[in-house]
C-alpha atoms as a PDB file:
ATOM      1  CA  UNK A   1     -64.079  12.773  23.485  1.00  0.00           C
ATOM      2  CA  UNK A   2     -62.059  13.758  26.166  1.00  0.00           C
ATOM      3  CA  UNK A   3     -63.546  12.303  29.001  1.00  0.00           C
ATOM      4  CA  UNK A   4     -63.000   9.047  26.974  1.00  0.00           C
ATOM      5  CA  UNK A   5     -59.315   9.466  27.068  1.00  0.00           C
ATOM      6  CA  UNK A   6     -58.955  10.434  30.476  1.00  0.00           C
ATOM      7  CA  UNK A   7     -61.206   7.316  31.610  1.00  0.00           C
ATOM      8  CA  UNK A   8     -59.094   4.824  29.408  1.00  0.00           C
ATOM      9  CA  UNK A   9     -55.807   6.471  30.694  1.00  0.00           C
ATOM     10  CA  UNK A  10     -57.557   5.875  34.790  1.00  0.00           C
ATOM     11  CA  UNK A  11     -58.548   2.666  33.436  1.00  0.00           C
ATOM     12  CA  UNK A  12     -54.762   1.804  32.452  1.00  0.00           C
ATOM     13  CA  UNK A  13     -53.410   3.086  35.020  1.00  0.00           C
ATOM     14  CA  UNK A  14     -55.465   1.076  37.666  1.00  0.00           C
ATOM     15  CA  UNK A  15     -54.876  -2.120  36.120  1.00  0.00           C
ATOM     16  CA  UNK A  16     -50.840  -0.908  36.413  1.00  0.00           C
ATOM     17  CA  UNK A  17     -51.393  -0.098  39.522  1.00  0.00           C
ATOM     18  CA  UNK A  18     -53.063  -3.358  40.559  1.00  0.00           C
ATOM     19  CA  UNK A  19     -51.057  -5.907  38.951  1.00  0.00           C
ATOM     20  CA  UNK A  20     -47.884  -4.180  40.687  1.00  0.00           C
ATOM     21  CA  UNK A  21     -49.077  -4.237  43.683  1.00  0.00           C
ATOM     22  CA  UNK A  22     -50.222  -7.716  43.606  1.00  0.00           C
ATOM     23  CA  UNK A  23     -46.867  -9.023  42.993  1.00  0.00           C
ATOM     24  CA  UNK A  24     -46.331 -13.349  43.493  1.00  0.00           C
ATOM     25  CA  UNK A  25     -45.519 -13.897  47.151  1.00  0.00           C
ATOM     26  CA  UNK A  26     -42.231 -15.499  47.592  1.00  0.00           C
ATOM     27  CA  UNK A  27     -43.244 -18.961  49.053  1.00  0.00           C
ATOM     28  CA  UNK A  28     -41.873 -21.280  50.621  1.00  0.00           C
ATOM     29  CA  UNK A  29     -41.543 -23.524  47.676  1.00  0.00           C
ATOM     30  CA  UNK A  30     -39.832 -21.028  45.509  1.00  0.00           C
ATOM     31  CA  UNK A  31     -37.259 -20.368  48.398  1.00  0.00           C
ATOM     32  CA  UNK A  32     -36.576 -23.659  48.919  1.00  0.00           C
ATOM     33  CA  UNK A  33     -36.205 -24.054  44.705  1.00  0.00           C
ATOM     34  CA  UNK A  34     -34.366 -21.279  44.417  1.00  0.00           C
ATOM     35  CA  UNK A  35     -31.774 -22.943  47.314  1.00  0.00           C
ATOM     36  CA  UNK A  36     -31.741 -26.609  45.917  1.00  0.00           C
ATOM     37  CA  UNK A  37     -31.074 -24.641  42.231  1.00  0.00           C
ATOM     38  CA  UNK A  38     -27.757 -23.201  43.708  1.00  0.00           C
ATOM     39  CA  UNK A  39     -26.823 -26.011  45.374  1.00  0.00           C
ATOM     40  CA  UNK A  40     -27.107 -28.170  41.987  1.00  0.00           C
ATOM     41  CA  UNK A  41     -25.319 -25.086  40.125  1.00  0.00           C
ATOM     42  CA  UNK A  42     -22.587 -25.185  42.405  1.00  0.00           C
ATOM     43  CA  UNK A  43     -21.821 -29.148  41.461  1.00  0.00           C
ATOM     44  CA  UNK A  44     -21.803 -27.911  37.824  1.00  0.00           C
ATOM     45  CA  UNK A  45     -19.048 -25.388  38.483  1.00  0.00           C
ATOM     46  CA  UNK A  46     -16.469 -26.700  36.053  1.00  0.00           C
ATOM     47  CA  UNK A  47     -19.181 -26.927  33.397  1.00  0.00           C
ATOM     48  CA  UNK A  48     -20.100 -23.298  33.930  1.00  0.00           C
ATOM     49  CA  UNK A  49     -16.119 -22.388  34.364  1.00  0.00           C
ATOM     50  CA  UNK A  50     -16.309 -20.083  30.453  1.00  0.00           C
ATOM     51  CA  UNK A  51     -19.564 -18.167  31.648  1.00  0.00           C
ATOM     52  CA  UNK A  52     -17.712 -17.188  35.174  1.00  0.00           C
ATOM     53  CA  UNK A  53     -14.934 -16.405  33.396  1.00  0.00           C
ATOM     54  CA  UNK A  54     -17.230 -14.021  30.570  1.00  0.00           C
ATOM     55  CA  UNK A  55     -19.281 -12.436  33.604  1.00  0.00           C
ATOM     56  CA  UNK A  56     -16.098 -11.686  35.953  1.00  0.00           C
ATOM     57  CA  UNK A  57     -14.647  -9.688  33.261  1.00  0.00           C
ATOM     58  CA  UNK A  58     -18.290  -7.595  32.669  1.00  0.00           C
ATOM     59  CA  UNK A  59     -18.522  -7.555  36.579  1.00  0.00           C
ATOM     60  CA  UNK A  60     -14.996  -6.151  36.809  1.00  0.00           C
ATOM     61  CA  UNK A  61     -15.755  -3.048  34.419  1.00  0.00           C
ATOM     62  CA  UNK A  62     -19.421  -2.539  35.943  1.00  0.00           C
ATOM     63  CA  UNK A  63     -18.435  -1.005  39.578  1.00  0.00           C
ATOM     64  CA  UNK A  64     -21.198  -1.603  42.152  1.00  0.00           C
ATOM     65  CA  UNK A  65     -23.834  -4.452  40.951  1.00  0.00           C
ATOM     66  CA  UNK A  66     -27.557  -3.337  41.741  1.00  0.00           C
ATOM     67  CA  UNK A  67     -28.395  -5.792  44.854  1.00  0.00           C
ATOM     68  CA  UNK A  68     -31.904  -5.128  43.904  1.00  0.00           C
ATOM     69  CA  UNK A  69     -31.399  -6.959  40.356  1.00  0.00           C
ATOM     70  CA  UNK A  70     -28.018  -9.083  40.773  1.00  0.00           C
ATOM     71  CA  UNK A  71     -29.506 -12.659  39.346  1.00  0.00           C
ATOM     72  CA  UNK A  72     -31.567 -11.488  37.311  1.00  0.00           C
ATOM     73  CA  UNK A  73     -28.726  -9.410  35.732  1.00  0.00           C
ATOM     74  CA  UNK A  74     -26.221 -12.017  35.805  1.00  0.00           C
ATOM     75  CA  UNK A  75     -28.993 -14.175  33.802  1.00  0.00           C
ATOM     76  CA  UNK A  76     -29.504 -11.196  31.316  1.00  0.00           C
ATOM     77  CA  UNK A  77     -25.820 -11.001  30.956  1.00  0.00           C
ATOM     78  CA  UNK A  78     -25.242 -14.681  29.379  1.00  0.00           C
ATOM     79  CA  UNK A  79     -28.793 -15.477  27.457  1.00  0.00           C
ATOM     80  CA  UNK A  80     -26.706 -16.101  24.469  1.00  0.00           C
ATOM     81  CA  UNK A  81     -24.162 -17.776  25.925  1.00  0.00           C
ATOM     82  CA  UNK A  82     -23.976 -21.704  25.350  1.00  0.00           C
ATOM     83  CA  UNK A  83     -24.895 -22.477  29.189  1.00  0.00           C
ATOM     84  CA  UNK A  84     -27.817 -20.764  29.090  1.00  0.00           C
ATOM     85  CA  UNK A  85     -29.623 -23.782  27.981  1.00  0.00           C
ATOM     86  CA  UNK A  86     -28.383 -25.911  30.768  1.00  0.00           C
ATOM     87  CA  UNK A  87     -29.071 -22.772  33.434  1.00  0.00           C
ATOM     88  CA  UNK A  88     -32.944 -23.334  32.004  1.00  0.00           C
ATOM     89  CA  UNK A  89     -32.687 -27.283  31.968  1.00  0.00           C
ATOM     90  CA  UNK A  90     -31.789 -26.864  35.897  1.00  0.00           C
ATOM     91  CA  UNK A  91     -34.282 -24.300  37.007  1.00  0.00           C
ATOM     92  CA  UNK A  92     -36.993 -26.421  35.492  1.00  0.00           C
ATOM     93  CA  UNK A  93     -36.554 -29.244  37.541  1.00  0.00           C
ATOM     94  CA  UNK A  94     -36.945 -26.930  40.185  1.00  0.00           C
ATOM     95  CA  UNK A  95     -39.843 -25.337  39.355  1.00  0.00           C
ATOM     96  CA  UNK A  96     -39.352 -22.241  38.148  1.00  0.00           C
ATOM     97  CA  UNK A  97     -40.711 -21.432  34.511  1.00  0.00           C
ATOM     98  CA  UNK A  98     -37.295 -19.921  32.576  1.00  0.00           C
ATOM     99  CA  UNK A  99     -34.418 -18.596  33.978  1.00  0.00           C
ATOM    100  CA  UNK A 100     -35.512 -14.687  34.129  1.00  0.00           C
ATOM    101  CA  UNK A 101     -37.947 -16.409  37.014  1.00  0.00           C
ATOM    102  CA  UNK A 102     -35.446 -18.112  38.410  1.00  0.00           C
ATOM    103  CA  UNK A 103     -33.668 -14.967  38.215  1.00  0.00           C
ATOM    104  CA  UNK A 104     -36.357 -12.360  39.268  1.00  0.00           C
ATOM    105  CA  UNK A 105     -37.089 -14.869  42.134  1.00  0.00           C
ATOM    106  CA  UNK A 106     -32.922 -15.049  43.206  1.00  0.00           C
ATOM    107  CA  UNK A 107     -33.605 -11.019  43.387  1.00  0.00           C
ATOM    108  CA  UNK A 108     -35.515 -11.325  46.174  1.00  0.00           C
ATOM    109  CA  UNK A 109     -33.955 -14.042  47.788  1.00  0.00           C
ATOM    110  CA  UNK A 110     -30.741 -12.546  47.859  1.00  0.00           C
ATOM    111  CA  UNK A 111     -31.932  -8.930  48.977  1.00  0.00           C
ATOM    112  CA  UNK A 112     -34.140 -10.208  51.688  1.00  0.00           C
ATOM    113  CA  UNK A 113     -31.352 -11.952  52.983  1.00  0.00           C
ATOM    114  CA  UNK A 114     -28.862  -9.010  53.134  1.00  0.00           C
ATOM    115  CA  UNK A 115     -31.103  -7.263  54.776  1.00  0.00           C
ATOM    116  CA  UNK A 116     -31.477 -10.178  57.391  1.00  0.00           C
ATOM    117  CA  UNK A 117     -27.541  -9.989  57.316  1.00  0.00           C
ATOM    118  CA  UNK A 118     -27.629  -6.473  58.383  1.00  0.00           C
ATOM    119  CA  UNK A 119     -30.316  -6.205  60.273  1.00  0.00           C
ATOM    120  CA  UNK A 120     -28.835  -4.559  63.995  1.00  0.00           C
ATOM    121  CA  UNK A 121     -26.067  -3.692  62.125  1.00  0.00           C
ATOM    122  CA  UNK A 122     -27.669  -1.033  60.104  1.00  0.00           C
ATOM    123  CA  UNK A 123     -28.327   1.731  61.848  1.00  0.00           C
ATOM    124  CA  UNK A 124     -24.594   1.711  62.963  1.00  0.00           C
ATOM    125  CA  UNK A 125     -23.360   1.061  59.161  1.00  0.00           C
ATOM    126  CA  UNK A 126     -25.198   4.253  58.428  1.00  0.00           C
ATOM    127  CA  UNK A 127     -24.207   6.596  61.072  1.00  0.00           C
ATOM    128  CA  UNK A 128     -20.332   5.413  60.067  1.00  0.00           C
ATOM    129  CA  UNK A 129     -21.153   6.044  56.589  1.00  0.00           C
ATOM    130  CA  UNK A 130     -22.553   9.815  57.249  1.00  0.00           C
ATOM    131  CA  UNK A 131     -19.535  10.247  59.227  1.00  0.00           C
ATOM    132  CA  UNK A 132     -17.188   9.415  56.731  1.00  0.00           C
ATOM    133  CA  UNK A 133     -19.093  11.684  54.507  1.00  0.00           C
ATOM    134  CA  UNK A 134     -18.694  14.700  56.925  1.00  0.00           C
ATOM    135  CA  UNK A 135     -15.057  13.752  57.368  1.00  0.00           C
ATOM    136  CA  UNK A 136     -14.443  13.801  53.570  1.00  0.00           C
ATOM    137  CA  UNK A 137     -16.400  17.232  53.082  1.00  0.00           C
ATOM    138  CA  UNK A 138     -14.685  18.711  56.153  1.00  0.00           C
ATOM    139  CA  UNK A 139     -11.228  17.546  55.767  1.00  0.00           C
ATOM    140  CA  UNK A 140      -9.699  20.819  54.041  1.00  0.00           C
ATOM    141  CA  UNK A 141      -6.470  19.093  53.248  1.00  0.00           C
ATOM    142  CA  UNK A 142      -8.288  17.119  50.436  1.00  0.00           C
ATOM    143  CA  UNK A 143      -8.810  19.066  46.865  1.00  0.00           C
ATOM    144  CA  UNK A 144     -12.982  19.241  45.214  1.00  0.00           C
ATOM    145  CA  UNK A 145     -11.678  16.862  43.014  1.00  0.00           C
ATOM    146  CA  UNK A 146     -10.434  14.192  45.421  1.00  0.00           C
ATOM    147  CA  UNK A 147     -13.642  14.976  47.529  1.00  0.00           C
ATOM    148  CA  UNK A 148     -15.732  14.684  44.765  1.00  0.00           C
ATOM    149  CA  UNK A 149     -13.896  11.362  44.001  1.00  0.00           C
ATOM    150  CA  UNK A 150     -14.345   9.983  47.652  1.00  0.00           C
ATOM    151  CA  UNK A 151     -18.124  10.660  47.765  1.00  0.00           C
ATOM    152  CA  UNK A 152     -18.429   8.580  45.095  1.00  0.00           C
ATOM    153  CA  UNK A 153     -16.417   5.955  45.753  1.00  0.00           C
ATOM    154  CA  UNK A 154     -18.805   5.558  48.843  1.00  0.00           C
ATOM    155  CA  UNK A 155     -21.808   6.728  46.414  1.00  0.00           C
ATOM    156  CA  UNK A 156     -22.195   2.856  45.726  1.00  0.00           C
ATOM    157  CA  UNK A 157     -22.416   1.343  49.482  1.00  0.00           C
ATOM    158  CA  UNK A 158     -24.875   3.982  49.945  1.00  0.00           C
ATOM    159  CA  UNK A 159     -26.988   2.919  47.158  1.00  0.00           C
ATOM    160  CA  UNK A 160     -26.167  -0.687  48.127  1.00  0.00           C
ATOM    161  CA  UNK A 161     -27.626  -0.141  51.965  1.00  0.00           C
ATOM    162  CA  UNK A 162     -31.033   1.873  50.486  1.00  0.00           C
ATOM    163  CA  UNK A 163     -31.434  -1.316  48.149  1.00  0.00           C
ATOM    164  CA  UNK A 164     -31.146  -3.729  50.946  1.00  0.00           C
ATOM    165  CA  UNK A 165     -33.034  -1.365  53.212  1.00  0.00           C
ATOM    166  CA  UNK A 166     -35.997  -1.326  50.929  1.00  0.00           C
ATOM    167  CA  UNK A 167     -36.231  -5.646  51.044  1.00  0.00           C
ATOM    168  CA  UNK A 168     -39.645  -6.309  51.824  1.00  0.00           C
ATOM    169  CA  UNK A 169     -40.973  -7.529  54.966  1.00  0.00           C
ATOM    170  CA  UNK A 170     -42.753 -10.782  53.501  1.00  0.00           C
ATOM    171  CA  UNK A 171     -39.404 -11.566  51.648  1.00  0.00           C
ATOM    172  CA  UNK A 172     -37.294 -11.260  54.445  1.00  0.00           C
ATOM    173  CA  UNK A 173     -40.097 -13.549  56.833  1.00  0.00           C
ATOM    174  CA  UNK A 174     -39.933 -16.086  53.920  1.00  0.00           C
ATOM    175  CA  UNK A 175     -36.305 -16.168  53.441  1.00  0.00           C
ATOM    176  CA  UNK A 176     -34.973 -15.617  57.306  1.00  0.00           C
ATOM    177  CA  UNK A 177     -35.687 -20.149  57.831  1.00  0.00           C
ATOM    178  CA  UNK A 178     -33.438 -20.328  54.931  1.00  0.00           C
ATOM    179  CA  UNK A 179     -30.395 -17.706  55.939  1.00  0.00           C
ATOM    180  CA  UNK A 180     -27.965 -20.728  57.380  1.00  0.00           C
ATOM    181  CA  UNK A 181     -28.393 -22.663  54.480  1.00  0.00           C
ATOM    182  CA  UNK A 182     -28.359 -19.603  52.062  1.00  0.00           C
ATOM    183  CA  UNK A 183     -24.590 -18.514  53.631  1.00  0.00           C
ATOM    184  CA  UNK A 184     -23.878 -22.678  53.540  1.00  0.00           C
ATOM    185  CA  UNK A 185     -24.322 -22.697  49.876  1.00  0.00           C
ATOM    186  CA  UNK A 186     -22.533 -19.000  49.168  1.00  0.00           C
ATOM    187  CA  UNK A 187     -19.853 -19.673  51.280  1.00  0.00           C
ATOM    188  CA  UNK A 188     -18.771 -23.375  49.822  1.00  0.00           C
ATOM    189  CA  UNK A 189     -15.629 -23.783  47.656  1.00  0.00           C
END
């Protein structure tokens, strides 16, 4: 009896295994839907004014958002508030199938391009960081306390540079056509 377990358990755990690693490609089309969503959103901002209001005082007790989950968060954060609904009605028409897909998919997006942001910039952004960490540990003017303080302070840009670090390769490829029109859409009023 066993051997039955362990096979079922190997049997599990392949399937796991295989269905993770065969995650949906981020194509093209759900880029470019994932874009034209925003852009729509954006129009809609005095309809969605309560819900930024709601999530900017959740976002101002959280500290450091996880870049590796920030839509998908966000869309956690408000599915029972009243403009979910309307958040659904607009990812529909652009093709996504609820707003956690819309969501998971803005994930991506949004990673692979802060890693296209950074890229060349990176490597320099880290050796500043470790030397801001040496400073801190080295400076003996500054108490445990306040050191321990400081290290995390900076705790969540390091966390925040492994995330974006760790974008895949196929994201970043599908998302690098779309960067000017990505910081186009982020960067309107």
């Amino acid at each position: 009896m066993p051997i039955h377990s362990f096979l079922r358990t190997a049997l599990l755990s392949l399937l796991l295994l295989t269905s993770t690693a065969s995650a949906e490609a981020l194509t093209e089309p759900k880029v470019r839907g994932f874009i034209s969503s925003l852009a729509e959103l954006q129009t809609m901002e005095e309809e969605f004014a309560d819900l930024t209001d709601d999530l900017g005082e959740e976002a101002g007790n959280a500290g450091m958002p996880d870049l590796s989950s920030i839509m998908s968060d966000s869309v956690r954060q408000f599915r029972d508030h009243p403009a979910y609904d309307r958040l659904d009605e607009v990812v529909s028409r652009h093709g996504f199938d609820s707003p956690e897909d819309w969501g998971a998919t803005g994930d991506r997006v949004f990673l692979a391009w802060m890693a296209i942001q950074m890229q060349g910039q990176r490597p320099g952004i880290q050796q500043e960081m470790a030397q801001a960490l040496a400073e801190i540990d080295n400076n003996p003017n500054l108490t445990a306390a306040q050191k321990e303080q400081m290290r995390a302070m900076m705790g969540g840009a390091v966390v925040a540079m492994e995330q974006i670090g760790q974008a895949p390769e196929e994201d970043i490829r599908a998302v690098r056509p779309h960067a000017a029109e990505l910081r186009a859409i982020t960067e309107a009023d």
